[in-house]
C-alpha atoms as a PDB file:
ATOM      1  CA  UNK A   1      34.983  51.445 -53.159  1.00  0.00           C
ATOM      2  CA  UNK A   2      32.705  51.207 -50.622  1.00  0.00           C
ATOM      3  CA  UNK A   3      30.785  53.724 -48.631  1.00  0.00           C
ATOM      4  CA  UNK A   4      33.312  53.873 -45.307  1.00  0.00           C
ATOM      5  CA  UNK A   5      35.875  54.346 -47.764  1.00  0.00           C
ATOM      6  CA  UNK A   6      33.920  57.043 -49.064  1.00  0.00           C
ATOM      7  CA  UNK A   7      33.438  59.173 -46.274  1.00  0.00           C
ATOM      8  CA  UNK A   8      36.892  58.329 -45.128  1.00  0.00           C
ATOM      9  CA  UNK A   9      38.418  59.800 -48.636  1.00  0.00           C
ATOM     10  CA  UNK A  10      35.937  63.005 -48.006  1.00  0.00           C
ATOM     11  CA  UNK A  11      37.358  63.476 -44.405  1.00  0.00           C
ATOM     12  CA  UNK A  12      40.450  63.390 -45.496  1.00  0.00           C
ATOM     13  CA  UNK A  13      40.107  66.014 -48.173  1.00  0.00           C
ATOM     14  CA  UNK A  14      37.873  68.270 -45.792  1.00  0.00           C
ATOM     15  CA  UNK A  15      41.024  68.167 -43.483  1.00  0.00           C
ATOM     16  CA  UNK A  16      43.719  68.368 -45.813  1.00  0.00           C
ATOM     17  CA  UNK A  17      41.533  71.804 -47.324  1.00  0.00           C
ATOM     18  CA  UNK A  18      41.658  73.233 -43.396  1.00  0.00           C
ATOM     19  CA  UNK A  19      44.952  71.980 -43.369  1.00  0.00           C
ATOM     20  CA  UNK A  20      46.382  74.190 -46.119  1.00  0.00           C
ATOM     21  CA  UNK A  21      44.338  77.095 -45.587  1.00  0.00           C
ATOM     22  CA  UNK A  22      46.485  77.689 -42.508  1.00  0.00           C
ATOM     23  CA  UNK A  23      44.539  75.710 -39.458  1.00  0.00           C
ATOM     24  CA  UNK A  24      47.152  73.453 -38.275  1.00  0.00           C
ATOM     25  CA  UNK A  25      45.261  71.368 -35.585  1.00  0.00           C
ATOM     26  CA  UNK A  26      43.333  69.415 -38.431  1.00  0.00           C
ATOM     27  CA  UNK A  27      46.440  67.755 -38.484  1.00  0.00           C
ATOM     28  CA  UNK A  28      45.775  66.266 -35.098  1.00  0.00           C
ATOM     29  CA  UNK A  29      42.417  64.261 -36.988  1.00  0.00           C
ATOM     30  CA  UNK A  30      44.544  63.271 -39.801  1.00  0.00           C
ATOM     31  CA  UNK A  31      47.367  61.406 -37.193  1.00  0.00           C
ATOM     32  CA  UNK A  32      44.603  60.337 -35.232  1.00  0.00           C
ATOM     33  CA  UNK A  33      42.673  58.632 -38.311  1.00  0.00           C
ATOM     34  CA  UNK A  34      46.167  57.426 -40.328  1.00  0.00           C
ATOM     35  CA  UNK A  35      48.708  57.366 -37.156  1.00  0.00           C
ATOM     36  CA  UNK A  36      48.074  53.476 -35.952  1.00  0.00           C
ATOM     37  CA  UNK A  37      48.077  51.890 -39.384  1.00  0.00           C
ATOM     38  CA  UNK A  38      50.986  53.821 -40.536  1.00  0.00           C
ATOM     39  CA  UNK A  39      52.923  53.007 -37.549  1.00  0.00           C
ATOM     40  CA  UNK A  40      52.272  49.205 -38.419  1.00  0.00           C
ATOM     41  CA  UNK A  41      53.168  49.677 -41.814  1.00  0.00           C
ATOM     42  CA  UNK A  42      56.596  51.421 -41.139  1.00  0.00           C
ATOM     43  CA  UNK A  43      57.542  48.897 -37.866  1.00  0.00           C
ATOM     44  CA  UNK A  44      56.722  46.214 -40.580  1.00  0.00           C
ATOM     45  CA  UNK A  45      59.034  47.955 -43.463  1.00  0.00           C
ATOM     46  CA  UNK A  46      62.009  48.974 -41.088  1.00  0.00           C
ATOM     47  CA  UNK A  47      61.467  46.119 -37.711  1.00  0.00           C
ATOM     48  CA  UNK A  48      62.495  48.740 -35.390  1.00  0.00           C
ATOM     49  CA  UNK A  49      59.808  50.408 -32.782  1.00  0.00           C
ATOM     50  CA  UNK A  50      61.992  53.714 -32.703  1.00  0.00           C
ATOM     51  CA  UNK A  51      63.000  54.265 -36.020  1.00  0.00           C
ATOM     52  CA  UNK A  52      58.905  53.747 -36.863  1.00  0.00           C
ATOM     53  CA  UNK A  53      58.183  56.117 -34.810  1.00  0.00           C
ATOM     54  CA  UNK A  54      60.445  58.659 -35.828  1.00  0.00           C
ATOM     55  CA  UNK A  55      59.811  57.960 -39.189  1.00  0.00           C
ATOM     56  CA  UNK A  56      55.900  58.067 -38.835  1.00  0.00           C
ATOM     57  CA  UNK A  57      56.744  61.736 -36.753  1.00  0.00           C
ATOM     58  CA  UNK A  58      58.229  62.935 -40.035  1.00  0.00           C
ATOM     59  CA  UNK A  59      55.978  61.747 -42.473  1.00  0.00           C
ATOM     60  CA  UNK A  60      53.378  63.671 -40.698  1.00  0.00           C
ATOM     61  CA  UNK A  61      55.958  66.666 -40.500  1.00  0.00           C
ATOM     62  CA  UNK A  62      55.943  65.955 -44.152  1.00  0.00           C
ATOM     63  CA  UNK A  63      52.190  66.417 -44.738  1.00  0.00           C
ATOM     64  CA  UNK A  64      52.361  69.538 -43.116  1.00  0.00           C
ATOM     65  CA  UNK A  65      54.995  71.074 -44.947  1.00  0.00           C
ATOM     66  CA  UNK A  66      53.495  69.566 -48.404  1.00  0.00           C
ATOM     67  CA  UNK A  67      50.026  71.004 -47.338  1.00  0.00           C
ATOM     68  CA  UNK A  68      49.523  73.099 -50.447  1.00  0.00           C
ATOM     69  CA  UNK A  69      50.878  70.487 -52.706  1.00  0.00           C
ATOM     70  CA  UNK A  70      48.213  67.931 -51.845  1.00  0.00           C
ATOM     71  CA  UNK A  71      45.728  67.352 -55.230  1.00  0.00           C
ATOM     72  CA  UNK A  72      42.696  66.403 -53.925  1.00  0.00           C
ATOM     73  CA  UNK A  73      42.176  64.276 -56.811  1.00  0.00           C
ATOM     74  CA  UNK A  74      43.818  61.775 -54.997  1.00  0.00           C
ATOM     75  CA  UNK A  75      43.565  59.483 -52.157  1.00  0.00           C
ATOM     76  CA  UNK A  76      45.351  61.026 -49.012  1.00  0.00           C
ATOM     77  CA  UNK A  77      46.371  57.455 -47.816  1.00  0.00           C
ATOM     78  CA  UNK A  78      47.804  56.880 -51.076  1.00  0.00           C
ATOM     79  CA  UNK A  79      49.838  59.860 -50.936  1.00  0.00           C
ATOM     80  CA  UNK A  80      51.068  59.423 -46.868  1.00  0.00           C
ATOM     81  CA  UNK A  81      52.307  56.080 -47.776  1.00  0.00           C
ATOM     82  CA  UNK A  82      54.348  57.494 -50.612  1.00  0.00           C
ATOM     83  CA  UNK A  83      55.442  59.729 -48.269  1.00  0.00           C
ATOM     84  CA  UNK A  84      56.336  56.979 -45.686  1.00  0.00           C
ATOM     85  CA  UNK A  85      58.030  54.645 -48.098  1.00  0.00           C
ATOM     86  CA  UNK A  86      60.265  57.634 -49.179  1.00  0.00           C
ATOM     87  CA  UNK A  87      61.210  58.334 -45.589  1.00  0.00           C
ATOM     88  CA  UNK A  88      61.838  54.546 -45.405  1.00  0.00           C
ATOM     89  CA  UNK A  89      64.278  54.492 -48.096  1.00  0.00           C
ATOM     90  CA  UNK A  90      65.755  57.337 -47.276  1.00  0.00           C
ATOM     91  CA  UNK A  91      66.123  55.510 -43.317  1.00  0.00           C
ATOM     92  CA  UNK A  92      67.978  52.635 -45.231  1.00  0.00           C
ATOM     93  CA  UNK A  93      70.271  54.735 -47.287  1.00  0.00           C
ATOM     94  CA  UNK A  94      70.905  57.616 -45.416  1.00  0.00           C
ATOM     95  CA  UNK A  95      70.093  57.222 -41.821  1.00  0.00           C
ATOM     96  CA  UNK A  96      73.008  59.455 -40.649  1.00  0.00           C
ATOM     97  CA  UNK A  97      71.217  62.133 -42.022  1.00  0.00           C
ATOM     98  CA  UNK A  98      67.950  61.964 -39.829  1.00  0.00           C
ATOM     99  CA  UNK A  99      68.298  62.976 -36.542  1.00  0.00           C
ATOM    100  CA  UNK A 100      66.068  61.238 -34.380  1.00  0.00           C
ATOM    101  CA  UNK A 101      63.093  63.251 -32.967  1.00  0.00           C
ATOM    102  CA  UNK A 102      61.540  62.787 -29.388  1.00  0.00           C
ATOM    103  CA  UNK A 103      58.186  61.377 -29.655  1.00  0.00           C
ATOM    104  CA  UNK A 104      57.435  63.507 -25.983  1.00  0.00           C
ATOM    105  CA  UNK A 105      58.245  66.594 -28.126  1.00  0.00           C
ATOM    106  CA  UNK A 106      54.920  68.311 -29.235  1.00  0.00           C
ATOM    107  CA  UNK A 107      54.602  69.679 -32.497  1.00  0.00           C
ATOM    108  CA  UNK A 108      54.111  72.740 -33.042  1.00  0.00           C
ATOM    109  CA  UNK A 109      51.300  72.654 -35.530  1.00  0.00           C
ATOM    110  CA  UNK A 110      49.313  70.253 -33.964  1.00  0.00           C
ATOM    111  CA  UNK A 111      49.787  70.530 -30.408  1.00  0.00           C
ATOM    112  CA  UNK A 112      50.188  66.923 -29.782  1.00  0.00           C
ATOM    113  CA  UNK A 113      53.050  64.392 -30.568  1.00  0.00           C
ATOM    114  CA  UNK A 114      52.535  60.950 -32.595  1.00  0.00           C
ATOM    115  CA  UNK A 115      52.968  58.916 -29.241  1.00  0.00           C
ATOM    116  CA  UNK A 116      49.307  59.521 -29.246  1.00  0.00           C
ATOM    117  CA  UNK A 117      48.745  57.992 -32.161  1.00  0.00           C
ATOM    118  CA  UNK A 118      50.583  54.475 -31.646  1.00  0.00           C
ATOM    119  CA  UNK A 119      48.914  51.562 -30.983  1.00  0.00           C
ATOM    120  CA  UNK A 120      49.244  49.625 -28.201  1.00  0.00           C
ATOM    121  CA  UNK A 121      51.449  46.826 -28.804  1.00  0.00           C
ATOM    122  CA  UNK A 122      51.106  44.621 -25.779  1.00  0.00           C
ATOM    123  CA  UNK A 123      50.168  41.056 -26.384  1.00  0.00           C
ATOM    124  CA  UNK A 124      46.797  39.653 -25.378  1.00  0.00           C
ATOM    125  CA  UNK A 125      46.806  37.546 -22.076  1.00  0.00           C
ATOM    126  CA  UNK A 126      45.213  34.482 -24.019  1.00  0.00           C
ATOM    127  CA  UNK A 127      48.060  34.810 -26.949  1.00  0.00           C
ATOM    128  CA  UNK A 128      49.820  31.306 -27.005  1.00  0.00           C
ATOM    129  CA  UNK A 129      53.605  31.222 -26.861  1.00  0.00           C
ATOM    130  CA  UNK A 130      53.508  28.978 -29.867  1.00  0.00           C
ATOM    131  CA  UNK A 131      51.254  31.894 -31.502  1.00  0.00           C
ATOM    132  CA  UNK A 132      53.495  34.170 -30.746  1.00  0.00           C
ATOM    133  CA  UNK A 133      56.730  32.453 -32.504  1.00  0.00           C
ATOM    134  CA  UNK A 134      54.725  31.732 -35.465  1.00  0.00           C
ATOM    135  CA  UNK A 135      53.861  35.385 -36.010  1.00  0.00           C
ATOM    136  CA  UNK A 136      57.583  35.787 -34.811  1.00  0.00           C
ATOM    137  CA  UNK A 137      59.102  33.784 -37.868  1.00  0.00           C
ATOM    138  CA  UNK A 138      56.660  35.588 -40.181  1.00  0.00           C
ATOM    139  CA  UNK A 139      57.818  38.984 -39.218  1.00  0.00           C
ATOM    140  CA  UNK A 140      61.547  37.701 -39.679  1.00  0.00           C
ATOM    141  CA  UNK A 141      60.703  36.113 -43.172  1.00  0.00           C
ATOM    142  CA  UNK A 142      59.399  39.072 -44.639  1.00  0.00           C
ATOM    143  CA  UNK A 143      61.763  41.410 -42.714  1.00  0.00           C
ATOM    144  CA  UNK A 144      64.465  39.420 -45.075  1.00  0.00           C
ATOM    145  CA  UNK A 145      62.894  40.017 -48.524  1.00  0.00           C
ATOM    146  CA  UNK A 146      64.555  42.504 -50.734  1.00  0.00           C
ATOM    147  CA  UNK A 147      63.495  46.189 -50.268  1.00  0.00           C
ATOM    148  CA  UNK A 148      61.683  46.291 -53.317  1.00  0.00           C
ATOM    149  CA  UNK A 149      59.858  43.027 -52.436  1.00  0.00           C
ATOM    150  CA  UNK A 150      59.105  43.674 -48.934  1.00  0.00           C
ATOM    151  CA  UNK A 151      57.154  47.078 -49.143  1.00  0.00           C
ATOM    152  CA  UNK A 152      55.388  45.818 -52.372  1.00  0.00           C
ATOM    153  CA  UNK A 153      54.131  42.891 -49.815  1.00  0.00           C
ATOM    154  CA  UNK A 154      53.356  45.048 -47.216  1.00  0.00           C
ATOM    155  CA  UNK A 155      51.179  47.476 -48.797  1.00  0.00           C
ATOM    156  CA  UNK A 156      49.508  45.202 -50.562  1.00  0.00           C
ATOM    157  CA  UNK A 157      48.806  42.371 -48.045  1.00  0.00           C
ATOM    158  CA  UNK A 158      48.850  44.069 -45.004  1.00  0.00           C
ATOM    159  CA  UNK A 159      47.460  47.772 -46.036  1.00  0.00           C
ATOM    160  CA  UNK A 160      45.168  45.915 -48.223  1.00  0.00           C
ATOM    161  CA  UNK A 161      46.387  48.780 -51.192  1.00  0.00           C
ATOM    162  CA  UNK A 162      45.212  47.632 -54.583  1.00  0.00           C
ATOM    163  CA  UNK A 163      47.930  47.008 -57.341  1.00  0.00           C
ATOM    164  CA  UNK A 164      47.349  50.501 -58.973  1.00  0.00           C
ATOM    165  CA  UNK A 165      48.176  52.162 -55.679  1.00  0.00           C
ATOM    166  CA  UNK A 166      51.277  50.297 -54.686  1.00  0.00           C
ATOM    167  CA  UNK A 167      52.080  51.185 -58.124  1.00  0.00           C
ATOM    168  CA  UNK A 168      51.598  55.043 -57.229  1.00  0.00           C
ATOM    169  CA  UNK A 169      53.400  54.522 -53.987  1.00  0.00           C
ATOM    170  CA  UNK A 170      56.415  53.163 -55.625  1.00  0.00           C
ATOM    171  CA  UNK A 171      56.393  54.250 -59.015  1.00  0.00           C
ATOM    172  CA  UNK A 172      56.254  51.313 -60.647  1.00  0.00           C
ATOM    173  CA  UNK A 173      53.334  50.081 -63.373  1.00  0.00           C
ATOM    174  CA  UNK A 174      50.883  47.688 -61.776  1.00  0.00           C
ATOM    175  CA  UNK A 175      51.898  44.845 -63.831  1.00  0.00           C
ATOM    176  CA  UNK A 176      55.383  45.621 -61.825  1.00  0.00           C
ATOM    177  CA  UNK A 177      53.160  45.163 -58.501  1.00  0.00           C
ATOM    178  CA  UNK A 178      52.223  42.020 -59.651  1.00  0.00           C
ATOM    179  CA  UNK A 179      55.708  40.699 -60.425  1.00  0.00           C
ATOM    180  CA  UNK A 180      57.103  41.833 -57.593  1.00  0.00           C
ATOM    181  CA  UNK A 181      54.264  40.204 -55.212  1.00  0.00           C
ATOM    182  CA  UNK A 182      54.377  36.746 -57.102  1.00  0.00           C
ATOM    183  CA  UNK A 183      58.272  36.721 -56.351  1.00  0.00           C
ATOM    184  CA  UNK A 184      57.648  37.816 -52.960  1.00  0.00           C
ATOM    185  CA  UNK A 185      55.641  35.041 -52.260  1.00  0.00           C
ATOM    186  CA  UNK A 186      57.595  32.763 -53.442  1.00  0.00           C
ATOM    187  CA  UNK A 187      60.216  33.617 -51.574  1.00  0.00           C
ATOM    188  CA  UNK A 188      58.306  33.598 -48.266  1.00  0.00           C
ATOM    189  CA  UNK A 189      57.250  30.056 -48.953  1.00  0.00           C
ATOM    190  CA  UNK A 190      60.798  28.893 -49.170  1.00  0.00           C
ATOM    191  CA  UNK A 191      61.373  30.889 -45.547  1.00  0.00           C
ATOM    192  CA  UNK A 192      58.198  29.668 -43.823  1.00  0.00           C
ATOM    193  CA  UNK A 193      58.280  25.598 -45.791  1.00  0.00           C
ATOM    194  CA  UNK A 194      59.697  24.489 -41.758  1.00  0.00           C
ATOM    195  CA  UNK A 195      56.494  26.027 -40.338  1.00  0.00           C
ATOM    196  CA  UNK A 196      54.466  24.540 -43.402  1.00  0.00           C
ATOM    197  CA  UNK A 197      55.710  21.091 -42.486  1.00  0.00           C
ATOM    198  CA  UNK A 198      55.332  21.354 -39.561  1.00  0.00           C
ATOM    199  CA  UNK A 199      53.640  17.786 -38.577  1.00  0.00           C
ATOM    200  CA  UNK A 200      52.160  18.220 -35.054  1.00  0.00           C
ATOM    201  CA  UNK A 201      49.795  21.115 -35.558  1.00  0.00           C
ATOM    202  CA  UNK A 202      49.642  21.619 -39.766  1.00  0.00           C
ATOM    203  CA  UNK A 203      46.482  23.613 -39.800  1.00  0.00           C
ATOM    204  CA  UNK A 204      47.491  26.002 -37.110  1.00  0.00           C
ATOM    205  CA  UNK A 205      51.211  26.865 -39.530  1.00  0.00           C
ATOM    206  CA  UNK A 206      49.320  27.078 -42.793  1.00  0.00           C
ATOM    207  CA  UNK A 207      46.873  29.311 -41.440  1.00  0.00           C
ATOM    208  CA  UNK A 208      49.941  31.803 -40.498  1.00  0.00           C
ATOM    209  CA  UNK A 209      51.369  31.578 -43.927  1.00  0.00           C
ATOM    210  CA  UNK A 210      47.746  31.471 -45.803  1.00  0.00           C
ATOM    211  CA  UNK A 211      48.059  34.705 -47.513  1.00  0.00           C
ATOM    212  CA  UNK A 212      51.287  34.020 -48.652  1.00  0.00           C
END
Protein backbone atom coordinates (compact mmCIF):
# COMPACT_ATOMS: atom_id res chain seq x y z
CA UNK A 1 0.00 0.00 0.00
CA UNK A 2 1.48 3.02 -0.63
CA UNK A 3 2.01 6.11 1.41
CA UNK A 4 -1.26 8.29 -0.01
CA UNK A 5 -3.09 5.31 0.76
CA UNK A 6 -1.68 5.48 4.05
CA UNK A 7 -2.59 8.71 5.20
CA UNK A 8 -5.84 8.35 3.41
CA UNK A 9 -6.71 5.02 5.64
CA UNK A 10 -5.49 7.25 8.86
CA UNK A 11 -7.90 10.14 7.86
CA UNK A 12 -10.43 8.08 7.56
CA UNK A 13 -10.12 6.43 10.94
CA UNK A 14 -9.33 9.91 12.66
CA UNK A 15 -12.83 10.90 11.23
CA UNK A 16 -14.74 7.92 11.68
CA UNK A 17 -13.28 8.17 15.76
CA UNK A 18 -14.85 12.04 15.78
CA UNK A 19 -17.55 10.62 14.01
CA UNK A 20 -18.74 8.20 16.69
CA UNK A 21 -17.80 10.11 19.58
CA UNK A 22 -20.78 12.32 18.74
CA UNK A 23 -19.26 15.25 16.26
CA UNK A 24 -21.36 14.86 13.30
CA UNK A 25 -19.76 17.42 10.84
CA UNK A 26 -16.67 15.00 10.31
CA UNK A 27 -19.06 13.48 8.22
CA UNK A 28 -18.95 16.40 5.86
CA UNK A 29 -14.79 15.33 5.23
CA UNK A 30 -15.71 11.81 4.84
CA UNK A 31 -18.50 12.74 1.74
CA UNK A 32 -16.18 15.19 0.62
CA UNK A 33 -13.10 12.63 0.40
CA UNK A 34 -15.44 9.31 -0.70
CA UNK A 35 -18.62 11.30 -2.26
CA UNK A 36 -17.28 11.63 -6.15
CA UNK A 37 -15.92 8.12 -6.50
CA UNK A 38 -18.82 6.57 -4.86
CA UNK A 39 -21.19 8.41 -6.95
CA UNK A 40 -19.30 6.88 -10.07
CA UNK A 41 -19.34 3.62 -8.69
CA UNK A 42 -23.16 3.50 -7.92
CA UNK A 43 -24.22 5.51 -11.51
CA UNK A 44 -21.98 2.66 -12.96
CA UNK A 45 -23.82 -0.31 -10.83
CA UNK A 46 -27.49 1.08 -11.21
CA UNK A 47 -27.10 3.61 -14.86
CA UNK A 48 -29.41 6.02 -13.37
CA UNK A 49 -28.10 9.72 -12.18
CA UNK A 50 -31.05 9.88 -9.55
CA UNK A 51 -31.24 6.67 -8.14
CA UNK A 52 -27.09 7.17 -7.59
CA UNK A 53 -27.64 9.87 -5.93
CA UNK A 54 -30.16 8.82 -3.66
CA UNK A 55 -28.47 5.81 -3.09
CA UNK A 56 -24.99 7.50 -2.39
CA UNK A 57 -27.35 10.02 0.18
CA UNK A 58 -28.17 6.84 2.09
CA UNK A 59 -25.10 5.10 2.20
CA UNK A 60 -23.72 8.08 3.88
CA UNK A 61 -26.99 8.13 6.12
CA UNK A 62 -25.79 4.65 6.65
CA UNK A 63 -22.30 5.52 7.96
CA UNK A 64 -23.76 7.71 10.30
CA UNK A 65 -26.12 5.54 11.83
CA UNK A 66 -23.39 2.54 11.84
CA UNK A 67 -20.88 5.05 13.46
CA UNK A 68 -20.16 2.93 16.51
CA UNK A 69 -20.07 -0.23 14.58
CA UNK A 70 -17.14 0.82 12.42
CA UNK A 71 -13.77 -1.55 13.45
CA UNK A 72 -11.06 0.43 12.70
CA UNK A 73 -9.21 -2.54 11.76
CA UNK A 74 -10.52 -2.08 8.55
CA UNK A 75 -10.42 0.00 5.55
CA UNK A 76 -13.34 2.62 5.62
CA UNK A 77 -13.61 2.46 1.73
CA UNK A 78 -13.89 -1.12 2.00
CA UNK A 79 -16.63 -0.94 4.34
CA UNK A 80 -18.75 2.21 2.38
CA UNK A 81 -18.71 0.13 -0.65
CA UNK A 82 -20.22 -2.78 1.21
CA UNK A 83 -22.48 -0.47 2.32
CA UNK A 84 -23.24 0.87 -1.24
CA UNK A 85 -23.50 -2.48 -2.93
CA UNK A 86 -26.10 -3.47 -0.21
CA UNK A 87 -28.14 -0.37 -0.91
CA UNK A 88 -27.71 -1.37 -4.60
CA UNK A 89 -29.22 -4.65 -4.22
CA UNK A 90 -31.59 -3.70 -2.12
CA UNK A 91 -32.49 -0.70 -5.17
CA UNK A 92 -32.89 -3.78 -7.56
CA UNK A 93 -35.03 -5.90 -5.36
CA UNK A 94 -36.92 -3.70 -3.42
CA UNK A 95 -37.03 -0.27 -4.81
CA UNK A 96 -40.66 0.36 -3.66
CA UNK A 97 -39.38 0.40 -0.40
CA UNK A 98 -36.91 3.46 -0.67
CA UNK A 99 -38.40 6.57 -0.87
CA UNK A 100 -36.45 8.86 -2.77
CA UNK A 101 -34.65 11.66 -0.82
CA UNK A 102 -34.06 15.31 -2.14
CA UNK A 103 -30.50 15.86 -2.74
CA UNK A 104 -31.39 19.98 -1.82
CA UNK A 105 -32.42 18.54 1.59
CA UNK A 106 -29.53 19.10 4.15
CA UNK A 107 -28.74 16.60 6.55
CA UNK A 108 -28.99 17.04 9.65
CA UNK A 109 -25.70 15.73 10.90
CA UNK A 110 -23.63 17.22 8.53
CA UNK A 111 -25.10 20.35 7.54
CA UNK A 112 -24.64 19.87 3.92
CA UNK A 113 -26.36 17.55 1.30
CA UNK A 114 -24.38 15.02 -1.13
CA UNK A 115 -25.12 17.40 -4.20
CA UNK A 116 -21.91 18.80 -2.96
CA UNK A 117 -20.18 15.97 -3.32
CA UNK A 118 -21.04 14.92 -7.09
CA UNK A 119 -18.87 15.36 -9.70
CA UNK A 120 -19.38 17.28 -12.46
CA UNK A 121 -20.47 15.28 -15.27
CA UNK A 122 -20.36 17.58 -18.24
CA UNK A 123 -18.34 16.46 -21.17
CA UNK A 124 -15.12 18.16 -22.18
CA UNK A 125 -15.43 20.62 -25.21
CA UNK A 126 -12.59 18.64 -27.13
CA UNK A 127 -14.51 15.09 -26.39
CA UNK A 128 -15.14 13.56 -29.94
CA UNK A 129 -18.65 12.38 -30.76
CA UNK A 130 -17.12 9.12 -31.84
CA UNK A 131 -15.41 9.15 -28.19
CA UNK A 132 -18.32 9.64 -26.74
CA UNK A 133 -20.34 6.51 -28.35
CA UNK A 134 -17.50 4.33 -27.69
CA UNK A 135 -17.57 5.05 -23.96
CA UNK A 136 -21.44 4.97 -24.67
CA UNK A 137 -21.45 1.18 -25.80
CA UNK A 138 -19.08 0.37 -22.93
CA UNK A 139 -21.35 1.70 -20.31
CA UNK A 140 -24.31 -0.31 -22.03
CA UNK A 141 -22.14 -3.59 -22.21
CA UNK A 142 -21.37 -3.73 -18.75
CA UNK A 143 -24.72 -2.21 -17.64
CA UNK A 144 -26.01 -5.77 -19.21
CA UNK A 145 -23.80 -8.20 -17.24
CA UNK A 146 -25.43 -10.15 -14.52
CA UNK A 147 -25.60 -8.44 -11.06
CA UNK A 148 -23.13 -10.55 -9.64
CA UNK A 149 -20.78 -9.95 -12.62
CA UNK A 150 -21.21 -6.36 -13.02
CA UNK A 151 -20.31 -5.03 -9.44
CA UNK A 152 -17.46 -7.67 -9.23
CA UNK A 153 -16.17 -5.66 -12.55
CA UNK A 154 -16.76 -2.50 -11.25
CA UNK A 155 -15.00 -2.58 -8.08
CA UNK A 156 -12.35 -4.18 -9.31
CA UNK A 157 -11.60 -2.37 -12.63
CA UNK A 158 -12.93 0.80 -12.05
CA UNK A 159 -12.40 1.27 -8.03
CA UNK A 160 -9.18 -0.40 -8.61
CA UNK A 161 -10.30 -2.78 -5.21
CA UNK A 162 -7.98 -5.74 -4.95
CA UNK A 163 -9.57 -9.32 -5.13
CA UNK A 164 -9.56 -9.72 -1.25
CA UNK A 165 -11.68 -6.61 -0.94
CA UNK A 166 -14.29 -7.23 -3.56
CA UNK A 167 -14.34 -10.40 -1.77
CA UNK A 168 -15.22 -8.45 1.61
CA UNK A 169 -17.61 -6.26 -0.27
CA UNK A 170 -19.57 -9.12 -1.54
CA UNK A 171 -18.93 -11.91 0.57
CA UNK A 172 -17.55 -14.08 -1.59
CA UNK A 173 -13.78 -15.86 -1.30
CA UNK A 174 -11.28 -14.18 -3.59
CA UNK A 175 -10.87 -17.10 -5.75
CA UNK A 176 -14.84 -16.28 -6.32
CA UNK A 177 -13.56 -12.62 -7.42
CA UNK A 178 -11.52 -14.13 -9.79
CA UNK A 179 -14.15 -16.36 -11.40
CA UNK A 180 -16.52 -13.98 -11.53
CA UNK A 181 -14.09 -11.27 -13.30
CA UNK A 182 -12.72 -13.89 -15.91
CA UNK A 183 -16.51 -14.54 -16.89
CA UNK A 184 -17.15 -10.98 -16.87
CA UNK A 185 -14.72 -10.36 -19.30
CA UNK A 186 -15.57 -12.67 -21.39
CA UNK A 187 -18.73 -11.66 -21.69
CA UNK A 188 -17.86 -8.02 -22.43
CA UNK A 189 -15.71 -9.17 -25.30
CA UNK A 190 -18.60 -10.87 -26.96
CA UNK A 191 -20.66 -7.28 -26.40
CA UNK A 192 -17.86 -4.94 -27.51
CA UNK A 193 -16.28 -7.78 -30.65
CA UNK A 194 -18.36 -4.89 -33.26
CA UNK A 195 -16.22 -2.12 -31.71
CA UNK A 196 -13.11 -4.58 -31.71
CA UNK A 197 -13.55 -5.04 -35.44
CA UNK A 198 -14.06 -2.19 -36.08
CA UNK A 199 -11.78 -1.62 -39.40
CA UNK A 200 -11.48 2.18 -39.88
CA UNK A 201 -9.97 3.26 -36.59
CA UNK A 202 -8.84 -0.37 -34.72
CA UNK A 203 -6.47 1.18 -32.28
CA UNK A 204 -8.79 3.87 -31.13
CA UNK A 205 -11.80 0.63 -30.22
CA UNK A 206 -9.24 -1.63 -28.61
CA UNK A 207 -7.97 0.99 -26.54
CA UNK A 208 -11.75 1.42 -25.10
CA UNK A 209 -12.07 -2.23 -24.45
CA UNK A 210 -8.20 -2.72 -23.27
CA UNK A 211 -8.92 -3.56 -19.77
CA UNK A 212 -11.40 -5.86 -20.63
Amino acid sequence: MSQSSDDLDARDRRDMSILASGRGTALNKLMERHGPKLFNYLIRCLQNQDDAADTGQETFARVYQNRAKFNPQQRFSTWLYAIATNLVKDRYRYRSRHPQISLDAENPATGCDFRESLPDQTPLPDQSLELVERSESVRRAVGLLPEELRTALILSEYENLSHAEVGVVLKCSAKAVETRLYRARQLLRISLSRLLEDRTKPEEFRSSCTKY
